[in-house]
C-alpha atoms as a PDB file:
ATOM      1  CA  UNK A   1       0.000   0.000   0.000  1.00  0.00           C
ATOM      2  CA  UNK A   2       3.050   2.157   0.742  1.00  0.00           C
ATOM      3  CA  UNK A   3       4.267   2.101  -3.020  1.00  0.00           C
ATOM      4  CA  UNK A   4       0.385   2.315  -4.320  1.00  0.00           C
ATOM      5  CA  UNK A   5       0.339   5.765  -2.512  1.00  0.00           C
ATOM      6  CA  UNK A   6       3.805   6.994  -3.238  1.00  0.00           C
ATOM      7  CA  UNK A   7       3.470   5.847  -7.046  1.00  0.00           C
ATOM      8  CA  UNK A   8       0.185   7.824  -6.939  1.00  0.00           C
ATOM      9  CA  UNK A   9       0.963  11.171  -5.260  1.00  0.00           C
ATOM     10  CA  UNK A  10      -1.576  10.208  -2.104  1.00  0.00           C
ATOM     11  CA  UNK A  11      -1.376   9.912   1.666  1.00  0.00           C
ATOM     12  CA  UNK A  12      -2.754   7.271   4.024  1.00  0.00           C
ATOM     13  CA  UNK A  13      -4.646   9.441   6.990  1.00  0.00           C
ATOM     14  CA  UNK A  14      -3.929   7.251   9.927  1.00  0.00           C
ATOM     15  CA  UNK A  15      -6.685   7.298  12.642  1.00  0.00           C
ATOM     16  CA  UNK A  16      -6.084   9.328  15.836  1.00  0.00           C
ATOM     17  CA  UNK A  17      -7.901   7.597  18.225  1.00  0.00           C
ATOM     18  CA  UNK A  18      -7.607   5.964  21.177  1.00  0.00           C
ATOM     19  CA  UNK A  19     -10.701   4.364  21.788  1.00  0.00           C
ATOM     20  CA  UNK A  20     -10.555   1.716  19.184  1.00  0.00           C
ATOM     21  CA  UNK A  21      -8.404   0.690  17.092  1.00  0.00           C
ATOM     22  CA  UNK A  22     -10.377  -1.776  14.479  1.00  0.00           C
ATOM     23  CA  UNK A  23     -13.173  -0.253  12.309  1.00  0.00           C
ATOM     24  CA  UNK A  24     -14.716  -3.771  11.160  1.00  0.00           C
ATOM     25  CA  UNK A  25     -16.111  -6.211  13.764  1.00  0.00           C
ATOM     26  CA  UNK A  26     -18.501  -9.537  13.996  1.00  0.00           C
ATOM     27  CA  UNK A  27     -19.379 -10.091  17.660  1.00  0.00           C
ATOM     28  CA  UNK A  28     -20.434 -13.450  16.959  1.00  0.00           C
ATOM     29  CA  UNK A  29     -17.050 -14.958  15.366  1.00  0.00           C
ATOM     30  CA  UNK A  30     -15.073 -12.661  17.665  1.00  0.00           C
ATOM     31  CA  UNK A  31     -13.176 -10.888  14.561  1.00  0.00           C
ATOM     32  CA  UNK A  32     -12.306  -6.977  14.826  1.00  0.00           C
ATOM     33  CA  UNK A  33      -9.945  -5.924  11.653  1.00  0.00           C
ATOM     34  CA  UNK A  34      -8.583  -2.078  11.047  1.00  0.00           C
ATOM     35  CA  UNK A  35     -10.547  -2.157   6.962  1.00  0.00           C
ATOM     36  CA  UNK A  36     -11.286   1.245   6.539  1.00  0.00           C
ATOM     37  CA  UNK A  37      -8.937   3.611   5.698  1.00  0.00           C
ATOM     38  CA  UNK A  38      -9.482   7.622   3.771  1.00  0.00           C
ATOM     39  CA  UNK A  39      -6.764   8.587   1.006  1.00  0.00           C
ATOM     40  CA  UNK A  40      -6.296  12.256   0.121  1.00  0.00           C
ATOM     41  CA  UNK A  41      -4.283  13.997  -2.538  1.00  0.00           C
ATOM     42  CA  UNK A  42      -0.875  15.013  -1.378  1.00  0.00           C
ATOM     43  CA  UNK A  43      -1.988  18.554  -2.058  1.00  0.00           C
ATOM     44  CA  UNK A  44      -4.837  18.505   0.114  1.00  0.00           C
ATOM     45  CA  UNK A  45      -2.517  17.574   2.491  1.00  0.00           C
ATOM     46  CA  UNK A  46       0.614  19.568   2.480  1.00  0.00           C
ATOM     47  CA  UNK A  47       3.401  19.638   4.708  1.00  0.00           C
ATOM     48  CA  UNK A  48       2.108  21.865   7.484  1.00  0.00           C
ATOM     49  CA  UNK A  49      -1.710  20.844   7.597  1.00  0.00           C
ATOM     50  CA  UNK A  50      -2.812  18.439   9.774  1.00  0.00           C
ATOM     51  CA  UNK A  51      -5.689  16.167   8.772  1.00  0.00           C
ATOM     52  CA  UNK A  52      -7.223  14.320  11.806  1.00  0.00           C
ATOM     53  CA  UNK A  53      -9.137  10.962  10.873  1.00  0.00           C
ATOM     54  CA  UNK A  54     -11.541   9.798  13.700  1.00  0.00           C
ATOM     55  CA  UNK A  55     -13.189   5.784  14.257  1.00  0.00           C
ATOM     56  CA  UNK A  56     -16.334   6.601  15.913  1.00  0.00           C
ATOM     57  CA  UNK A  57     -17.318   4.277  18.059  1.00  0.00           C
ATOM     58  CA  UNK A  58     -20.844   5.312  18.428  1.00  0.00           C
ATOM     59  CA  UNK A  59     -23.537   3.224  19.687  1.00  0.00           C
ATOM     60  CA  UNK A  60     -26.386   4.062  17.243  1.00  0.00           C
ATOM     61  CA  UNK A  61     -24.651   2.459  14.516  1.00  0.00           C
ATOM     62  CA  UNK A  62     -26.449  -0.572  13.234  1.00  0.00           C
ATOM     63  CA  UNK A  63     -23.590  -1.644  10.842  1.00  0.00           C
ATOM     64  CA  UNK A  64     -20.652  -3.599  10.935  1.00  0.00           C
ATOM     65  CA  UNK A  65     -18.284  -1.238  10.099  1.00  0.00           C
ATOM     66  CA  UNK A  66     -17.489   2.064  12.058  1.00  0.00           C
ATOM     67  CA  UNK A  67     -17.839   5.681  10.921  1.00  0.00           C
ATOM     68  CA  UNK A  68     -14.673   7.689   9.764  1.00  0.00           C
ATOM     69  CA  UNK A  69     -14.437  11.302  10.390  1.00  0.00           C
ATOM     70  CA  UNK A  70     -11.633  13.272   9.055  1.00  0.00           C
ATOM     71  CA  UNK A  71     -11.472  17.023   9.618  1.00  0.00           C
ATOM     72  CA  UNK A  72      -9.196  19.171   7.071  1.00  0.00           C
ATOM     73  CA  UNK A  73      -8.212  22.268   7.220  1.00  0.00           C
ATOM     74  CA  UNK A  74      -9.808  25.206   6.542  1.00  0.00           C
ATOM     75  CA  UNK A  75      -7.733  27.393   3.604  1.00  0.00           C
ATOM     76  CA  UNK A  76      -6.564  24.157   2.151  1.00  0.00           C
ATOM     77  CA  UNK A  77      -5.456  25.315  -2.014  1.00  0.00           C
ATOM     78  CA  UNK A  78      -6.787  22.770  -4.322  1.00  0.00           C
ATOM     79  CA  UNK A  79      -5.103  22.977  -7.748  1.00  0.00           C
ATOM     80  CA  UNK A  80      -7.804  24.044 -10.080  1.00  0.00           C
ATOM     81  CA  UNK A  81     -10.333  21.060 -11.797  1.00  0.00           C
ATOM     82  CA  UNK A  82     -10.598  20.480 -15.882  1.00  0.00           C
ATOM     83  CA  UNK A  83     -14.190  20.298 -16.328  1.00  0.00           C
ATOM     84  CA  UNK A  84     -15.435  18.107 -19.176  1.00  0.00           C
ATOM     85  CA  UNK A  85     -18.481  18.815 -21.062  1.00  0.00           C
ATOM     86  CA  UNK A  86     -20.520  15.405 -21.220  1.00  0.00           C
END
């Protein structure tokens, strides 16, 4: 995964949090696995703006998989988008 995002200009957001550290579980087989994951553009990211990624462990949550958050800064450039004309 390491060369997939260095090949491809992107970053891995790893998840600060301390609360859990899977975002996949099955209560009944006993399994928890870390599958979920957010990728961002190395120019979202820059070198001096943190992005925060969040599990949230929230109770409400019917599915098997956990909620991400990520916050990004505000002020972050984007280079600009080609538009296409379908």
């Amino acid at each position: 995964m390491s060369r997939f995002c260095t090949v491809n200009n992107i970053s891995w957001l790893d998840h600060a949090t301390d609360v859990v550290d899977y975002t996949y579980y099955n209560d009944t087989l006993g399994t928890y696995s870390l599958l979920d994951h957010f990728l961002c553009s190395a120019e979202l990211r820059g070198s001096d703006s943190p992005i925060n990624s969040y599990i949230l462990n929230d109770g409400d949550n019917t599915s098997d998989h956990l909620a991400i958050r990520c916050e990004f800064p505000t002020g972050c450039k984007l280079p600009n988008a080609k538009m296409g004309t379908i």
